[in-house]
C-alpha atoms as a PDB file:
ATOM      1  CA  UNK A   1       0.000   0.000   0.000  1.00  0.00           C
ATOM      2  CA  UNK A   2       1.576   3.330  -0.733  1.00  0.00           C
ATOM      3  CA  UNK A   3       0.791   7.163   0.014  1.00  0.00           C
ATOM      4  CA  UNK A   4       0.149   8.591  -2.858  1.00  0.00           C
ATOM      5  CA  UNK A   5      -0.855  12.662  -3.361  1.00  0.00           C
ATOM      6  CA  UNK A   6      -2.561  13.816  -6.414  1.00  0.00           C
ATOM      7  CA  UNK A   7      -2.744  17.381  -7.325  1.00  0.00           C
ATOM      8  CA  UNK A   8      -6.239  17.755  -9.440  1.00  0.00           C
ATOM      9  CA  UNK A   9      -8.257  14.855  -8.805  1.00  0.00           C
ATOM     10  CA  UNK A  10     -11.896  15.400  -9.119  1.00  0.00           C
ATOM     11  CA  UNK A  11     -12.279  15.351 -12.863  1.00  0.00           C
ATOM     12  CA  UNK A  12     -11.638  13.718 -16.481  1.00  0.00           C
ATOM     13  CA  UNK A  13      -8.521  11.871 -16.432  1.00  0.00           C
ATOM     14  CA  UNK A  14      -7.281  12.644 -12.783  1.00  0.00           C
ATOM     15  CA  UNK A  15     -10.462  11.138 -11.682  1.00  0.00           C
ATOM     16  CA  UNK A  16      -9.585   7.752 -13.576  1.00  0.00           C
ATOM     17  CA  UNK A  17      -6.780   7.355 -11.879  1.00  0.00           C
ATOM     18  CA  UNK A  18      -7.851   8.215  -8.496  1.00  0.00           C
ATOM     19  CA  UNK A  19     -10.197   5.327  -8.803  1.00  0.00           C
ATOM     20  CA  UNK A  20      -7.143   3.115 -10.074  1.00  0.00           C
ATOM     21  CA  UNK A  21      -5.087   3.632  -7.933  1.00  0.00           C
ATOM     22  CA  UNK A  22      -8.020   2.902  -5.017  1.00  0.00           C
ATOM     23  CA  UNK A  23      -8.844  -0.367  -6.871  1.00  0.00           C
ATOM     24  CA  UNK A  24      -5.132  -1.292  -6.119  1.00  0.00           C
ATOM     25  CA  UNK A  25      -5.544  -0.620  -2.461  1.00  0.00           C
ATOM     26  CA  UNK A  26      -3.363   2.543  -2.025  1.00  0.00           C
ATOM     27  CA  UNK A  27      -4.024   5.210   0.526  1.00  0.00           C
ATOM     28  CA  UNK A  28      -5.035   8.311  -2.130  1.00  0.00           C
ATOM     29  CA  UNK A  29      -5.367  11.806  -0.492  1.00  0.00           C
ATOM     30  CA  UNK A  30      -6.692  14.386  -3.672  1.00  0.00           C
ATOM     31  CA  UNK A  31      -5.708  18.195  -3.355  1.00  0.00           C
ATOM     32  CA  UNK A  32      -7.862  20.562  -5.010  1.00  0.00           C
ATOM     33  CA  UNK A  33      -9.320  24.103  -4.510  1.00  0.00           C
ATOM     34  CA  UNK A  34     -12.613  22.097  -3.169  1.00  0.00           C
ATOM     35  CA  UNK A  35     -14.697  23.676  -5.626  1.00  0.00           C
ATOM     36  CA  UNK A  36     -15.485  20.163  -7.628  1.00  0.00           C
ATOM     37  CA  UNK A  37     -17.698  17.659  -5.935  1.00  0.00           C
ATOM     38  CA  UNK A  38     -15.695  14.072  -6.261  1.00  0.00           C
ATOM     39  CA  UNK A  39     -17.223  10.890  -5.809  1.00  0.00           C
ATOM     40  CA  UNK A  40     -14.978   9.026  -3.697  1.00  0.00           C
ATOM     41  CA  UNK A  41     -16.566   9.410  -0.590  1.00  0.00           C
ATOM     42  CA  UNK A  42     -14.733   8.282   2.448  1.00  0.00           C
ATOM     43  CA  UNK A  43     -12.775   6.296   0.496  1.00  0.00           C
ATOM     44  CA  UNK A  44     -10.059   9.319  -0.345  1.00  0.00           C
ATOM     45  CA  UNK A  45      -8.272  12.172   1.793  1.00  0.00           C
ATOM     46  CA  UNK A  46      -8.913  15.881   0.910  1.00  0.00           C
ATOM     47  CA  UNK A  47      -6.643  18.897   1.096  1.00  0.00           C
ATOM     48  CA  UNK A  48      -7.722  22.481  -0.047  1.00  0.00           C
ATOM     49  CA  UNK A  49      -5.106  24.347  -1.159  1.00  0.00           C
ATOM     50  CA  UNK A  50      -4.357  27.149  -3.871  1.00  0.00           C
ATOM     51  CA  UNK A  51      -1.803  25.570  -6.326  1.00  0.00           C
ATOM     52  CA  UNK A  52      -0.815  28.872  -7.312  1.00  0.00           C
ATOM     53  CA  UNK A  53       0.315  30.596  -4.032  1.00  0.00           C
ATOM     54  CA  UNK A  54       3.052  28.644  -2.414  1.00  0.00           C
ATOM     55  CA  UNK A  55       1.874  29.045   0.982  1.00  0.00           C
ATOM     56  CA  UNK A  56      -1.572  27.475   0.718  1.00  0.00           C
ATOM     57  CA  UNK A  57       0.589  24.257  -1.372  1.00  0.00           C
ATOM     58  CA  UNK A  58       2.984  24.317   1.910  1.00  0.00           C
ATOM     59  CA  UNK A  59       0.100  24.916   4.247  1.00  0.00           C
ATOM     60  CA  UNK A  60      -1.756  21.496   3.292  1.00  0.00           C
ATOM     61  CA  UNK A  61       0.973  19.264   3.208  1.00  0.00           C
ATOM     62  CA  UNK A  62       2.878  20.753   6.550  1.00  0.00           C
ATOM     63  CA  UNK A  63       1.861  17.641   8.598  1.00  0.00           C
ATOM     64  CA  UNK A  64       5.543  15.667   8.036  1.00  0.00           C
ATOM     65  CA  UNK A  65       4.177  12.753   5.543  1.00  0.00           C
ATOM     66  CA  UNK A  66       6.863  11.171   3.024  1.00  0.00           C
ATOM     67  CA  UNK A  67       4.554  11.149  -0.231  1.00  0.00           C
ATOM     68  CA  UNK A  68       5.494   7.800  -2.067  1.00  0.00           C
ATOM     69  CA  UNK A  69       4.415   9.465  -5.315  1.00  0.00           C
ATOM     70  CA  UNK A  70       2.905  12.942  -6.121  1.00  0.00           C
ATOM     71  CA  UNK A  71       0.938  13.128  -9.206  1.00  0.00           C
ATOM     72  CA  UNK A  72       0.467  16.804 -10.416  1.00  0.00           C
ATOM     73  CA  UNK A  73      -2.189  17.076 -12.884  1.00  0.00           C
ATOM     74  CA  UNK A  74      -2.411  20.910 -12.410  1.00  0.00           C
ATOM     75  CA  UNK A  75       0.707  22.778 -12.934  1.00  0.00           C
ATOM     76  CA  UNK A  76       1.070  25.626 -15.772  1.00  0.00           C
ATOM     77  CA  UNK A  77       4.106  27.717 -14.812  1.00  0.00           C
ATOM     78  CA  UNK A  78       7.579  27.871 -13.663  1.00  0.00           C
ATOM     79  CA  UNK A  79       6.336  29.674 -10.595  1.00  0.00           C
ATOM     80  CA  UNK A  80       4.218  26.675  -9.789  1.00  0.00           C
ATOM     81  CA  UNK A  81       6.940  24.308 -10.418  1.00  0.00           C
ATOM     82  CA  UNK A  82       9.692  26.161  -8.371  1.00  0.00           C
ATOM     83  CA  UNK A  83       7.386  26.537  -5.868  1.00  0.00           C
ATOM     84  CA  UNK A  84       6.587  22.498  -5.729  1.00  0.00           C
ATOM     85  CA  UNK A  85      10.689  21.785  -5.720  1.00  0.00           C
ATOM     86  CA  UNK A  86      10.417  23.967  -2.431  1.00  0.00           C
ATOM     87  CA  UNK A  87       7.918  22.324  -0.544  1.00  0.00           C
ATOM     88  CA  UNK A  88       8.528  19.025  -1.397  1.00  0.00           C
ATOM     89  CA  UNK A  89      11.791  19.077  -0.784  1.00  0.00           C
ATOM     90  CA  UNK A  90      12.416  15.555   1.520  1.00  0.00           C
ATOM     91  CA  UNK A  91       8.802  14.883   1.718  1.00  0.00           C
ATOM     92  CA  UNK A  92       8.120  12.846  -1.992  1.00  0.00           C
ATOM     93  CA  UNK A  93       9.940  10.100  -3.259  1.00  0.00           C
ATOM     94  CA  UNK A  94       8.851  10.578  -6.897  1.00  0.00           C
ATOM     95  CA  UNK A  95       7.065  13.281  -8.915  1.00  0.00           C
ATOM     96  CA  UNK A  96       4.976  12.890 -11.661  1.00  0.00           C
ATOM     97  CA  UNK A  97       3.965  15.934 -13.271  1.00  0.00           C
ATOM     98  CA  UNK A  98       1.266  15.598 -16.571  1.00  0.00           C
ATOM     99  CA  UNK A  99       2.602  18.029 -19.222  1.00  0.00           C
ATOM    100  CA  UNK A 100       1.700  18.172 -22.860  1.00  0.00           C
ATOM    101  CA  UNK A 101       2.142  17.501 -26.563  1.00  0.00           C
ATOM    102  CA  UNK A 102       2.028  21.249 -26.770  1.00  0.00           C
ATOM    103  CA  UNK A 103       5.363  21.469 -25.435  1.00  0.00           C
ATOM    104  CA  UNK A 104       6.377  20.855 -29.157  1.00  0.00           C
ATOM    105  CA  UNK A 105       5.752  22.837 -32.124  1.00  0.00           C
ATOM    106  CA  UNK A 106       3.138  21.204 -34.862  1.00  0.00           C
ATOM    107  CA  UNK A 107       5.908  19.357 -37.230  1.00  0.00           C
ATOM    108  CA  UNK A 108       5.698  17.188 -40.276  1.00  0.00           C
ATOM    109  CA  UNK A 109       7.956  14.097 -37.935  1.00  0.00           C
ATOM    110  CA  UNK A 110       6.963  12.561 -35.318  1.00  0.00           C
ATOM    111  CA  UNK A 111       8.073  14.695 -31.717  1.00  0.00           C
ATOM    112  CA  UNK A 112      10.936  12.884 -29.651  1.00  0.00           C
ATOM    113  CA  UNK A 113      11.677  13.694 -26.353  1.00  0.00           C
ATOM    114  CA  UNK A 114      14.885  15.353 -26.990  1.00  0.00           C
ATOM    115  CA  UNK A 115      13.090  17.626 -29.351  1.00  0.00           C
ATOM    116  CA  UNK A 116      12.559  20.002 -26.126  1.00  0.00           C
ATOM    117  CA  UNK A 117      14.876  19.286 -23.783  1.00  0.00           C
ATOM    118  CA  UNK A 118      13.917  20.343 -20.391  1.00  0.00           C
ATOM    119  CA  UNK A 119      17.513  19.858 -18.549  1.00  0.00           C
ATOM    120  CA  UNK A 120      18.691  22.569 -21.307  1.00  0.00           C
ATOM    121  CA  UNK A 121      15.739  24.857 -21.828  1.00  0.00           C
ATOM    122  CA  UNK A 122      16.161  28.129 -20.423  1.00  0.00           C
ATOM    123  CA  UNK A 123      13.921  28.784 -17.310  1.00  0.00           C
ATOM    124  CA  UNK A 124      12.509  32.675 -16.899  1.00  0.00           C
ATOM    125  CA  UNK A 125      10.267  32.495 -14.067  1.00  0.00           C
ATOM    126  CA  UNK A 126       6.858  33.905 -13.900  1.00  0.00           C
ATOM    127  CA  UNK A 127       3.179  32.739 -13.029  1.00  0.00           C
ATOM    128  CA  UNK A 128       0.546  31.059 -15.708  1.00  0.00           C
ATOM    129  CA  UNK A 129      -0.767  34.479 -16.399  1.00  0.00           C
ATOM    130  CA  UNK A 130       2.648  35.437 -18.100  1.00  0.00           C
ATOM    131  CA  UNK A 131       2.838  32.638 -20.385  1.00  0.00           C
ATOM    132  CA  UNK A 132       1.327  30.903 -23.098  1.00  0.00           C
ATOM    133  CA  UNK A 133      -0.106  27.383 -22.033  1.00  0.00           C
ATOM    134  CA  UNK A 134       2.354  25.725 -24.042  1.00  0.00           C
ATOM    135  CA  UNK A 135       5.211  28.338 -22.721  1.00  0.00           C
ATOM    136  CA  UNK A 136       4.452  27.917 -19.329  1.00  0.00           C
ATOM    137  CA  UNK A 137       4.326  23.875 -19.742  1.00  0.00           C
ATOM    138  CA  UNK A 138       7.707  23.646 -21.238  1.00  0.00           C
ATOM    139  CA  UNK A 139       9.125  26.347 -18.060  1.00  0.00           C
ATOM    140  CA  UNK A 140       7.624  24.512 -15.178  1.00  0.00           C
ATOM    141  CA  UNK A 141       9.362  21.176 -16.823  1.00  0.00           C
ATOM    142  CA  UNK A 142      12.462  23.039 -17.232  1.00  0.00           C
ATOM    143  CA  UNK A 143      12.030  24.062 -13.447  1.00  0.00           C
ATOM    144  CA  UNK A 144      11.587  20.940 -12.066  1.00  0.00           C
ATOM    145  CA  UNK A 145      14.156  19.385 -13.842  1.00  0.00           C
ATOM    146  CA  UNK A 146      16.868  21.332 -13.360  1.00  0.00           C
ATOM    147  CA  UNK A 147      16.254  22.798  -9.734  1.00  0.00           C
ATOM    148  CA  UNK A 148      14.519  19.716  -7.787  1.00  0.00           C
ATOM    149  CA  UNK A 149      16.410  17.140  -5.253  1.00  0.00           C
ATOM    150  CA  UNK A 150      13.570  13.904  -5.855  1.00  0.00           C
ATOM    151  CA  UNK A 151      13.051  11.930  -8.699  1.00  0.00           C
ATOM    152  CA  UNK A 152      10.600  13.692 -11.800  1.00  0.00           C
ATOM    153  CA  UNK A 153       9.122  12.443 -14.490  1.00  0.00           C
ATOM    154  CA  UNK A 154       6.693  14.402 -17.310  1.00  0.00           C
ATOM    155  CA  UNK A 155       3.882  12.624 -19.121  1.00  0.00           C
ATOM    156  CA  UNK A 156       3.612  14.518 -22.469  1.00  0.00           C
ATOM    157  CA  UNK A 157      -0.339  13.860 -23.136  1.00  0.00           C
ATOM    158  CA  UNK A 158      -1.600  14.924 -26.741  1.00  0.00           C
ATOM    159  CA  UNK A 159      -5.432  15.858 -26.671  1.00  0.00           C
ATOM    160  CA  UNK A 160      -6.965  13.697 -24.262  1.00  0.00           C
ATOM    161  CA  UNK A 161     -10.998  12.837 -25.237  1.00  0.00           C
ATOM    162  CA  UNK A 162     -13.288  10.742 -23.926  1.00  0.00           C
ATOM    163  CA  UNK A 163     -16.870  10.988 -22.635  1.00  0.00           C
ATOM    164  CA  UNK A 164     -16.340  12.541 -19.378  1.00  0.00           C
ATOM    165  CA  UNK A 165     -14.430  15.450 -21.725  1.00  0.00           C
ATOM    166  CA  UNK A 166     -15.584  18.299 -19.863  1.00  0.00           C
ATOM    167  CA  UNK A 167     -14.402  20.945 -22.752  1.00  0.00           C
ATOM    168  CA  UNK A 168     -16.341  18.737 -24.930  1.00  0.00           C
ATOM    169  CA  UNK A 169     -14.063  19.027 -28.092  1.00  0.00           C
ATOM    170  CA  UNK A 170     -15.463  16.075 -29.856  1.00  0.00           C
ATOM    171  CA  UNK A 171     -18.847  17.076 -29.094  1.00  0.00           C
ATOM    172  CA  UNK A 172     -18.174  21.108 -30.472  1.00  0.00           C
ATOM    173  CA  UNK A 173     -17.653  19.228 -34.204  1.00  0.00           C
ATOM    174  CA  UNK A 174     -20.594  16.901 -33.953  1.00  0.00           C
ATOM    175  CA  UNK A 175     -23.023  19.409 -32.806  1.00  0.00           C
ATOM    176  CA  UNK A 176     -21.934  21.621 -36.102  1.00  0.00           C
ATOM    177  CA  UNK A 177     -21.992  19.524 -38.451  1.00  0.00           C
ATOM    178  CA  UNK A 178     -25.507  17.994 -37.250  1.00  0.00           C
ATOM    179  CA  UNK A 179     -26.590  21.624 -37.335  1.00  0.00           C
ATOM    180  CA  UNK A 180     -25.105  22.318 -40.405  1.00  0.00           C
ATOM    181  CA  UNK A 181     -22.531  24.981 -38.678  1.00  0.00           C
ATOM    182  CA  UNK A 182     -19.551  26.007 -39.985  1.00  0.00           C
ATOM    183  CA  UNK A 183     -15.981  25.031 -38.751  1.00  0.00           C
ATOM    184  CA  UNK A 184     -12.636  26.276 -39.325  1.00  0.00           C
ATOM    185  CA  UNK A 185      -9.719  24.204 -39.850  1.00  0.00           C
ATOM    186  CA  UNK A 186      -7.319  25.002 -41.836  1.00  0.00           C
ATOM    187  CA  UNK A 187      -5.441  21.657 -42.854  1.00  0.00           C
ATOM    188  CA  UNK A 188      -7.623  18.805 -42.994  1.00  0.00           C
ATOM    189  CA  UNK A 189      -5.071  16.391 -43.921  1.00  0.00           C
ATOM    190  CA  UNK A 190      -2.932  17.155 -40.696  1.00  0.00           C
ATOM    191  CA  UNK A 191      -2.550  14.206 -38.449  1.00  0.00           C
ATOM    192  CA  UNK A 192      -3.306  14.467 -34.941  1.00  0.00           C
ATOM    193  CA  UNK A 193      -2.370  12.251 -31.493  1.00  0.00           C
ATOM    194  CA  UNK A 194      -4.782  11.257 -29.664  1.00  0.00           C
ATOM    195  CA  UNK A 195      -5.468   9.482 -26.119  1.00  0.00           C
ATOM    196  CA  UNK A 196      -8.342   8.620 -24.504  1.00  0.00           C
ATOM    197  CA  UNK A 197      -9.218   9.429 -20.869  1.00  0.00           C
ATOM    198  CA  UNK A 198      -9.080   5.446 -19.644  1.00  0.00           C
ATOM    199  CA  UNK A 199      -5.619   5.254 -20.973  1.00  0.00           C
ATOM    200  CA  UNK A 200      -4.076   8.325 -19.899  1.00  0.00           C
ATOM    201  CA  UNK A 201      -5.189   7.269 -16.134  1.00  0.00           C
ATOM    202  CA  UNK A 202      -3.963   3.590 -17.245  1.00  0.00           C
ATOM    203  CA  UNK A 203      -0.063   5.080 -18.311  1.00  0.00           C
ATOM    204  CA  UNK A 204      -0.244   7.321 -15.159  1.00  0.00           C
ATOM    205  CA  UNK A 205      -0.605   4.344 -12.853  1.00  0.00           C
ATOM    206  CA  UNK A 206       1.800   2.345 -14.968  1.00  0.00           C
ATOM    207  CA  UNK A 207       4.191   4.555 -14.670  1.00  0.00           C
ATOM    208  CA  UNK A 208       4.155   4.616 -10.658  1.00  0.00           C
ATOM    209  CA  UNK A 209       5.830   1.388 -10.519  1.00  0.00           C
ATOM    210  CA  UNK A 210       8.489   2.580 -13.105  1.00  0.00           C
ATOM    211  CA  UNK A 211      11.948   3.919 -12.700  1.00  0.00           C
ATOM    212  CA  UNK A 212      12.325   6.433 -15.301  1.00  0.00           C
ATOM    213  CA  UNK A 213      12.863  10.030 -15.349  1.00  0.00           C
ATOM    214  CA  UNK A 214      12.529  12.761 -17.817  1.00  0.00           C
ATOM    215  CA  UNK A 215      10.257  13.725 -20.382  1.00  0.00           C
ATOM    216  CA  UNK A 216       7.795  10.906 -21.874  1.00  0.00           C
ATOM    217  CA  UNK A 217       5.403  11.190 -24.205  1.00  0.00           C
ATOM    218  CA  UNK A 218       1.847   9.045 -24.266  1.00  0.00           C
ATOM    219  CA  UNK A 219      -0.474   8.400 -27.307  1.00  0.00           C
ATOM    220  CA  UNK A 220      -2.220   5.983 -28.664  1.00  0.00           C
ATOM    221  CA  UNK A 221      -0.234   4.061 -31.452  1.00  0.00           C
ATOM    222  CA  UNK A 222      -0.833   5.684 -34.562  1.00  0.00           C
ATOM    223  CA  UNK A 223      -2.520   8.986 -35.602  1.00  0.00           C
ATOM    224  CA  UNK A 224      -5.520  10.127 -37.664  1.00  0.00           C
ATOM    225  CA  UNK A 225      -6.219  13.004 -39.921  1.00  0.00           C
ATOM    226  CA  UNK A 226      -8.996  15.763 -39.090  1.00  0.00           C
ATOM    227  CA  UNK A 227     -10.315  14.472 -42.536  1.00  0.00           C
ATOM    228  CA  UNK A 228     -10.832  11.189 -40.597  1.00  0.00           C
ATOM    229  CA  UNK A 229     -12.495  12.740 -37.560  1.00  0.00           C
ATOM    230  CA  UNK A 230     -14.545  14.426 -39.977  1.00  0.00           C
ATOM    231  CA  UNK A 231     -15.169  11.647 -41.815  1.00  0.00           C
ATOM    232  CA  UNK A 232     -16.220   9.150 -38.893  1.00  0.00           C
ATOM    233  CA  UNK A 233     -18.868  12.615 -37.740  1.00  0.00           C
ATOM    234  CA  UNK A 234     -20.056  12.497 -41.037  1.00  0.00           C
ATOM    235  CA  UNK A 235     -20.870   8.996 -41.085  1.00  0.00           C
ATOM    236  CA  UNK A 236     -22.844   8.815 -37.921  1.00  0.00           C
ATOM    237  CA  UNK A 237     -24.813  12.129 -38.051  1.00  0.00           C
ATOM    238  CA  UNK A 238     -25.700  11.322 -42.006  1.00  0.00           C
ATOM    239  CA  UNK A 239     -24.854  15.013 -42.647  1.00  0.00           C
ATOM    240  CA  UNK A 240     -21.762  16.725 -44.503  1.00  0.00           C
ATOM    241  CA  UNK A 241     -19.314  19.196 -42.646  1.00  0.00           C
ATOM    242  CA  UNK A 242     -18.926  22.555 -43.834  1.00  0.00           C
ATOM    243  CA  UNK A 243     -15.245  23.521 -43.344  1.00  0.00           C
ATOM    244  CA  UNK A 244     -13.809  26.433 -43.964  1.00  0.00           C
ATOM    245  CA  UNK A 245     -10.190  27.501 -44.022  1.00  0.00           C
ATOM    246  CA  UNK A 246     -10.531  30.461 -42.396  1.00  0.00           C
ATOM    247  CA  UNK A 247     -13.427  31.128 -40.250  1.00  0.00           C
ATOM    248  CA  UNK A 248     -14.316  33.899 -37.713  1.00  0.00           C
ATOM    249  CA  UNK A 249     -12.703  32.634 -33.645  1.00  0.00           C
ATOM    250  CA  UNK A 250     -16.149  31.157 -32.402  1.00  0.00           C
ATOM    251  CA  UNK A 251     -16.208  28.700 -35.475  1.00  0.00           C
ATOM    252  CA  UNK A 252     -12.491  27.651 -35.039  1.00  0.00           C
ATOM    253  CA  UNK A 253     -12.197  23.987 -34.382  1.00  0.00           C
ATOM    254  CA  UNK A 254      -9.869  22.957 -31.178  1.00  0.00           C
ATOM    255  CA  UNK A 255      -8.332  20.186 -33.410  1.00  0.00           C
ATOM    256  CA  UNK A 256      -7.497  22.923 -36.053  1.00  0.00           C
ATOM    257  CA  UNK A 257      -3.982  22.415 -36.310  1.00  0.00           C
ATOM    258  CA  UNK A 258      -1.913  24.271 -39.026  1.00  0.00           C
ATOM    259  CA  UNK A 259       0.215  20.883 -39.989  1.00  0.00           C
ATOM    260  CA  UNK A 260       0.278  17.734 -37.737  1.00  0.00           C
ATOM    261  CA  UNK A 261       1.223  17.694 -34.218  1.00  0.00           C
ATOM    262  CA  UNK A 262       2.299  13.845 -33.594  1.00  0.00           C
ATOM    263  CA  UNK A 263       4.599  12.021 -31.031  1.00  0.00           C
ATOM    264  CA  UNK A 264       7.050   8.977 -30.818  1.00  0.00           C
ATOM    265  CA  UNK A 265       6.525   6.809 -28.066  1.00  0.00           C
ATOM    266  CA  UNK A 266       9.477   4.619 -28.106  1.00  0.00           C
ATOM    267  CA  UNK A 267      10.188   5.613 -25.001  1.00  0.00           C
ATOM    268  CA  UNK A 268       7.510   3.770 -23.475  1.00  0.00           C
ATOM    269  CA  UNK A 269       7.242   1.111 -25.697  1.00  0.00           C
ATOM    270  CA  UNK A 270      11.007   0.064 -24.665  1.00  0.00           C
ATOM    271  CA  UNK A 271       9.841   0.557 -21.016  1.00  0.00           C
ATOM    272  CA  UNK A 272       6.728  -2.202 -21.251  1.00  0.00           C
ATOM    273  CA  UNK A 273       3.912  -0.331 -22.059  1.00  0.00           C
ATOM    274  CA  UNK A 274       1.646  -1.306 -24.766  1.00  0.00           C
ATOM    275  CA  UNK A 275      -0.451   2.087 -26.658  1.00  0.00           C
ATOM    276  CA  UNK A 276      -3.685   1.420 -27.951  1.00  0.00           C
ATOM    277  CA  UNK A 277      -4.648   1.969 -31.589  1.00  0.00           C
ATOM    278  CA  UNK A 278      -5.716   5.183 -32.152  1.00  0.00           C
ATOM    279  CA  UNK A 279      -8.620   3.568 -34.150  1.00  0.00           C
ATOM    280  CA  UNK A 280      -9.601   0.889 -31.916  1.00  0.00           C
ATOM    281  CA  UNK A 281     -11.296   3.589 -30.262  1.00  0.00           C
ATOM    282  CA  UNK A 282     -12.430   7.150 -31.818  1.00  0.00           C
ATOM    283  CA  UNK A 283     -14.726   6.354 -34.472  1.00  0.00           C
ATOM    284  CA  UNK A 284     -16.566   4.358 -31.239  1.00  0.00           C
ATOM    285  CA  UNK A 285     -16.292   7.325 -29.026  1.00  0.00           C
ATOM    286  CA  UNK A 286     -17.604   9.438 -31.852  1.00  0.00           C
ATOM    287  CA  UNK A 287     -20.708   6.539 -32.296  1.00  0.00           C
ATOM    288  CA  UNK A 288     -21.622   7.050 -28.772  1.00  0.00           C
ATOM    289  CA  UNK A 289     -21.233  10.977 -28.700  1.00  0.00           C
ATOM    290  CA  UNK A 290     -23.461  11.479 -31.658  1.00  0.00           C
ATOM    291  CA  UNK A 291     -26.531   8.861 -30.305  1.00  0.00           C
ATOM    292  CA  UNK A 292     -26.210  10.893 -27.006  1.00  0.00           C
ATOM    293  CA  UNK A 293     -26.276  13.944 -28.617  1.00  0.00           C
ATOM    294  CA  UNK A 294     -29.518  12.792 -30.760  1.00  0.00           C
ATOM    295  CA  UNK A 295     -31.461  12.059 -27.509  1.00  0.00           C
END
């Protein structure tokens, strides 16, 4: 049984893995601002804390426990990050923070690890307000690994969808294509990674028992192209997609990527861990989105 602290717990992915990790008989404590109801009942610690003021983080976790693994699901600046090397300084014995495929620029290869090297990068410090969300990812990696004492590791996640997706992503392109709504993207033939909410909680509890450090990236194996997504909408609603190159902001898809924005997992694979197919699983999701959205 082990002691494990996860920042951002009460929704999507984080709440997968919460619910792992209690399936395997661990001793979870969640640390959120309290504003999302969780279902875990009893079954779960909760701390309240502010993850951007560094008081509030040291604050909740002052009582002297040695966290066998932190899991930080919700940390967007170097600020954040420094301020995480501080107070957990002798009190974790491995870090996990969830960072992103946006990290790395959209690119015609496949993005490697050592494409953005965080041991290298140059950190300026700053909170998430003074950075872009891709920015402040690739700082508060730098941060962490170049300034903390315990062991780190960062799970680059592409677009993560499934049908607890509270952003709804999928659901924004089925709803406008069943109402016959515009959408602007302007390279339908980019390719795309992909995981789905299941599997991202899967890799992050995998990955407890593992020794690595560093940057990793998780996908499913292989990638689609927005024509594909498209495609797959088109099929189940029975209507055709009006895309647009351009389009005004409101009509901009969240998949509209410029060129594709893919990763290599080798990593991973080397390390054990089996990925998926991408399309073992998104023209289902899309199945079930559209009949719910029909109801």
């Amino acid at each position: 049984m082990k002691n494990i602290l996860i920042l951002g717990g009460t929704r999507f992915f984080g709440k997968r893995l919460v619910e792992r990790l209690l399936e395997d008989g661990h001793e979870v404590t969640i640390a959120t601002r309290g504003n999302t109801p969780d279902p875990f009942g009893d079954r779960v610690e909760r701390l309240v804390l502010d993850r951007e003021n560094k008081e509030s983080l040291a604050q909740a976790v002052a009582d002297g426990r040695v966290w066998e693994v932190v899991y930080d699901n919700i940390c967007y600046s170097p600020q954040a990050a420094q301020d995480a090397c501080d107070v957990f300084q002798g009190k974790v014995k491995r870090y996990i923070l969830t960072s992103s495929l946006s990290v790395y620029d959209p690119s015609s290869h496949r993005n490697q690890e050592k494409d953005v090297n965080p041991y290298i990068y140059p950190i300026t410090m700053g909170g998430k307000d003074d950075f872009s969300y891709a920015e402040g990812k690739r700082l508060a990696e730098a941060v962490f690994f170049q300034k903390a004492d315990f062991p780190v590791c960062a799970v680059r996640f592409p677009i993560v969808l499934g049908e607890d997706d509270y952003t709804e992503r999928l659901e924004f392109h089925i709803r406008r294509i069943q109402s016959g709504t515009p959408i602007g993207m302007p390279n339908l033939s980019a390719k795309l990674a992909l995981i789905d909410s299941e599997e991202a909680a899967s890799f992050l509890g995998w990955l407890r028992t593992q020794r690595v450090e560093g940057p990793i990236n998780a996908c499913s194996q292989g990638d689609v192209k927005l024509s594909d997504i498209i495609g797959w909408i088109e099929k189940e609603t029975g209507r055709k997609a009006i895309i647009q190159r351009e389009s005004a902001k409101e009509n901009a898809s969240p998949f509209g990527v410029p060129e594709s924005w893919t990763m290599d997992t080798s990593k991973a694979e080397r390390l054990g861990y089996s990925f998926k197919p991408i399309r073992s699983w998104v023209p289902a999701l899309i199945k079930q989105l559209s009949q719910q959205e029909n109801v």
